[in-house]
Structure formats: C-alpha cells, structure tokens
Protein backbone atom coordinates (compact mmCIF):
# COMPACT_ATOMS: atom_id res chain seq x y z
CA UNK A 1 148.80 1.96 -122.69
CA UNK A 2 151.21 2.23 -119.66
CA UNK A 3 154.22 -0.40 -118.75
CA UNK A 4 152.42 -1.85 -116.13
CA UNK A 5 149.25 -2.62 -119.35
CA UNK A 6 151.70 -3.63 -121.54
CA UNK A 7 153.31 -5.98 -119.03
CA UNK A 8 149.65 -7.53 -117.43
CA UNK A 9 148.84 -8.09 -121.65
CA UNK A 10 151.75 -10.00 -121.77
CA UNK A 11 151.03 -12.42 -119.24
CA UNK A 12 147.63 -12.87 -120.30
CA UNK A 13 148.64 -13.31 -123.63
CA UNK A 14 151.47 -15.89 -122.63
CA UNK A 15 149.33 -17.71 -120.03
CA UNK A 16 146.67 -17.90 -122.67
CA UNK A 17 149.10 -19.78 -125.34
CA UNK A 18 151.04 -21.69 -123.13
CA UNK A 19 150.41 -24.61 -124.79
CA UNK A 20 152.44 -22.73 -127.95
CA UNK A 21 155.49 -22.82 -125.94
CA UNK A 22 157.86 -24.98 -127.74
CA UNK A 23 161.17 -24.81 -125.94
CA UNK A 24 160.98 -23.83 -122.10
CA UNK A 25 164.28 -23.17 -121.73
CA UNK A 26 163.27 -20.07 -123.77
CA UNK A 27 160.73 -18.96 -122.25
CA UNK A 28 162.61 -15.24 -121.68
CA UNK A 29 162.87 -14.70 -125.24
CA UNK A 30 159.25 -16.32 -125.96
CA UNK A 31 157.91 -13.75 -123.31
CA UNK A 32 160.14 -10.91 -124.80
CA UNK A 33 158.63 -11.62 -128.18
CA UNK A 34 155.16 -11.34 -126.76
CA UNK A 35 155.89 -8.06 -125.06
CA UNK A 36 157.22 -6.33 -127.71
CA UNK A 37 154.78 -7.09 -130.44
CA UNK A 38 152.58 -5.84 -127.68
CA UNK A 39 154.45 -2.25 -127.11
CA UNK A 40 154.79 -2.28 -130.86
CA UNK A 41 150.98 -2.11 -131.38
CA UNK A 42 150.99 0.44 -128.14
CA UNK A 43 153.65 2.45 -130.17
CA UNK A 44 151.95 2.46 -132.98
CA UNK A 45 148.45 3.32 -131.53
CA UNK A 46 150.01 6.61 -129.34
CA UNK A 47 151.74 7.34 -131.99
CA UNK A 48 148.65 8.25 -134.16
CA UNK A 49 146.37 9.20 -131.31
CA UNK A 50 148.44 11.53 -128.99
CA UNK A 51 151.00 13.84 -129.54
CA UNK A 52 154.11 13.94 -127.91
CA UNK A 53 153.94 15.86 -124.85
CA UNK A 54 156.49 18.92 -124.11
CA UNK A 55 159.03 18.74 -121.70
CA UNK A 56 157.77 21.08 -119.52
CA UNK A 57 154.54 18.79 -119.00
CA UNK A 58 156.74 15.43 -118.38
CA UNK A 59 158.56 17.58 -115.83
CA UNK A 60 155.35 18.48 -114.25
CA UNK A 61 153.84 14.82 -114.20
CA UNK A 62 156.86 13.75 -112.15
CA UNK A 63 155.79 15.45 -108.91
CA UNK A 64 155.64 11.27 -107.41
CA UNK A 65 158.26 10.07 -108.88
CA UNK A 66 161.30 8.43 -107.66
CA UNK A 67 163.43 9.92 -110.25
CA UNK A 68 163.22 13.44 -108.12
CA UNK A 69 165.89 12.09 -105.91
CA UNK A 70 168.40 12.71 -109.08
CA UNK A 71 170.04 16.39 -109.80
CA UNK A 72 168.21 18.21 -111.93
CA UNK A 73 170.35 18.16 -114.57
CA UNK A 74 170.65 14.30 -114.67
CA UNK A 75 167.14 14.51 -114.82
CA UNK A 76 166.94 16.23 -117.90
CA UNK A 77 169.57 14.85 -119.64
CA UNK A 78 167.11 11.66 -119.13
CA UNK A 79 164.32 13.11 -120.44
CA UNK A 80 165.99 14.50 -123.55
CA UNK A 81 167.21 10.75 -123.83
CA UNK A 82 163.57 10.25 -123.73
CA UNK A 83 161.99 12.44 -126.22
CA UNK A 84 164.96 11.75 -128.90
CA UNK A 85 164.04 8.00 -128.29
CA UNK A 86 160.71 9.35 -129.57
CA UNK A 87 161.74 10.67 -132.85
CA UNK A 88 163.05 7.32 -133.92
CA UNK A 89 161.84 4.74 -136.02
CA UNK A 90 160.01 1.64 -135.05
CA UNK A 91 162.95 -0.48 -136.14
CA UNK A 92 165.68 1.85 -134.39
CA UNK A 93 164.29 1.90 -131.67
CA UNK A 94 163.49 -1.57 -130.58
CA UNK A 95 167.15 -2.29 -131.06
CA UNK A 96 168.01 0.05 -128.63
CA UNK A 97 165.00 -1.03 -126.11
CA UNK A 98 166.64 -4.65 -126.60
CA UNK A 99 170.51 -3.60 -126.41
CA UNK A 100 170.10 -1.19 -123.64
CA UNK A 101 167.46 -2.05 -121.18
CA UNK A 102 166.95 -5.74 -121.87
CA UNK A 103 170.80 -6.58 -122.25
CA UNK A 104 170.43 -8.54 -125.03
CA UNK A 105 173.59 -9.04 -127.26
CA UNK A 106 173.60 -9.04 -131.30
CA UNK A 107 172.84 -12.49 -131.44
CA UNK A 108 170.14 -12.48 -128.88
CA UNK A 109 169.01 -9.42 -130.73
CA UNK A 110 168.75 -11.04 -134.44
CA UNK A 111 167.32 -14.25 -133.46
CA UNK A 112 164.20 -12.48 -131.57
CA UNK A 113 163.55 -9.87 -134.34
CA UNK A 114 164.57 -13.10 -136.98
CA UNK A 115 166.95 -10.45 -138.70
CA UNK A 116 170.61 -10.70 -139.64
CA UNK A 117 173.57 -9.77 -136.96
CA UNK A 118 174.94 -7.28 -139.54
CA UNK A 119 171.51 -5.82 -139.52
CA UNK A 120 171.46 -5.42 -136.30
CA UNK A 121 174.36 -4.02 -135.31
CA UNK A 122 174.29 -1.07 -138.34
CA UNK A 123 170.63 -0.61 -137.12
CA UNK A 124 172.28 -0.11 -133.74
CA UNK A 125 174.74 2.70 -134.87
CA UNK A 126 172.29 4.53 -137.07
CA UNK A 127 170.22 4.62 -134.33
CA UNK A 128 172.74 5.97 -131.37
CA UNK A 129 174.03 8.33 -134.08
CA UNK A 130 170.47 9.84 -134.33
CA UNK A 131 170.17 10.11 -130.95
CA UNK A 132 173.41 11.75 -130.63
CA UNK A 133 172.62 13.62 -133.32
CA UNK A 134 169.53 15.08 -131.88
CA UNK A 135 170.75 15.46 -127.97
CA UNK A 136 173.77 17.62 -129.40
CA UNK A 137 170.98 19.71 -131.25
CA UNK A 138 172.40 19.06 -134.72
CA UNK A 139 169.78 17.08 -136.29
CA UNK A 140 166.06 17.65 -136.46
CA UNK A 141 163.55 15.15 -134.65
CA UNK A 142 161.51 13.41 -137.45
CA UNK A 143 158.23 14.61 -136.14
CA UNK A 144 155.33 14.67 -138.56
CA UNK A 145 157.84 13.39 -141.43
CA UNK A 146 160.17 16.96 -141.19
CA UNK A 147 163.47 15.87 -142.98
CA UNK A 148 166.24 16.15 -141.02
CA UNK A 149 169.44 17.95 -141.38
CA UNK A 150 172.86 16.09 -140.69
C-alpha cells in the first residue's frame, strides 16, 4: 500500500465515521489515529508479504524522483536512514514516525498511542540508539529475527 493509499483510506475511513468524532478541536490527532492504525496494518501486511528491497533497487526506482536534485551522498545517507527505519520494531518506530515527521511532542505522543510519557520518551532513545547503532555498522538489522550484536 503506497502513502498516497494509506492517506485516501484515511479519509474514507474518517469521512465514513464522522459522526464518531467527539471533540473537533481534535480532529488532527483523531485523523492521526486513523492513519496510523492504517500504516500499521500496511506495515504489518508488507512486512509478511514482500521482502525488503536492496539498495541498489531503491536507487534504481528513483529515476522520477525529486530527491535526485540532492548530492549523492545525502541521498544515501537517506536511504540508509530508510532501511535502518526498517529493521525496527512496530513500537520503535511509530515513535519516531510521530516525533520526527509529524512533530508531535511526548505528550502529544503518549496521549495518541494512550501510553505513558516515560514510555515514550525511553522508547524514543532505544529506538535512535538502534538506528545509530545500525547506520554506524555496529549492530545487526533484526531481519528474519537475527539477534543483534551491541
């Protein structure tokens, strides 16, 4: 399922329940909610069904992408950011998809994945470790449940 499926599901979805809409002054974090239970279940699904594709081939499916304008090595350097992203667990990972590319803080963060702020925030520096870990090629991806050396 691409961004652009995930997205049109979302509206569907939202226009669908509307009428479920309790607060409309939160209607960001009600549509957030929707979208990510959606790319969970598209996670999820890929996950099982495909398997990750090399680097060479996500170089090669960029030939129309905007992203050609950048050096090569910034380019890279984002797709290693994007295959260690990858490797790392469901709940890792959404904190970082929330932190980083929806600006959320800690306490936007808990109250839309109903956790605790301490939660959050340790699931936030496990998960950047691990990604440093892996970029600076001293820890294993967990691919296909490989342990992983520290």
């Amino acid at each position: 399922m691409t961004a652009e499926e995930i997205c049109q599901e979302t509206f569907a979805i939202a226009f669908e329940k509307l009428h479920q809409l309790r607060d409309p002054d939160k209607t960001g974090a009600w549509l957030s909610a929707i979208l990510l239970n959606i790319a969970r279940g598209a996670y999820n699904q890929k996950k099982r069904l495909l398997p990750m594709e090399s680097g060479l081939l996500a170089i090669q499916g960029l030939q129309h992408d905007p992203w050609l304008e950048m050096s090569f090595d910034s380019l890279v350097a984002v797709l290693d950011l994007q295959n260690a992203m990858k490797t790392l667990p469901m709940e890792f990972l959404e904190i970082i998809i929330l932190k980083y590319y929806e600006d959320m803080e800690v306490e936007e963060i808990a109250t839309q994945l109903n956790i605790p702020e301490g939660t959050v925030k340790s699931r936030l520096s496990r998960a950047r470790g691990k990604l440093r870990r892996i970029l600076e090629g001293t820890e294993q991806s967990d691919k296909g449940g490989v342990g992983s050396a520290n």
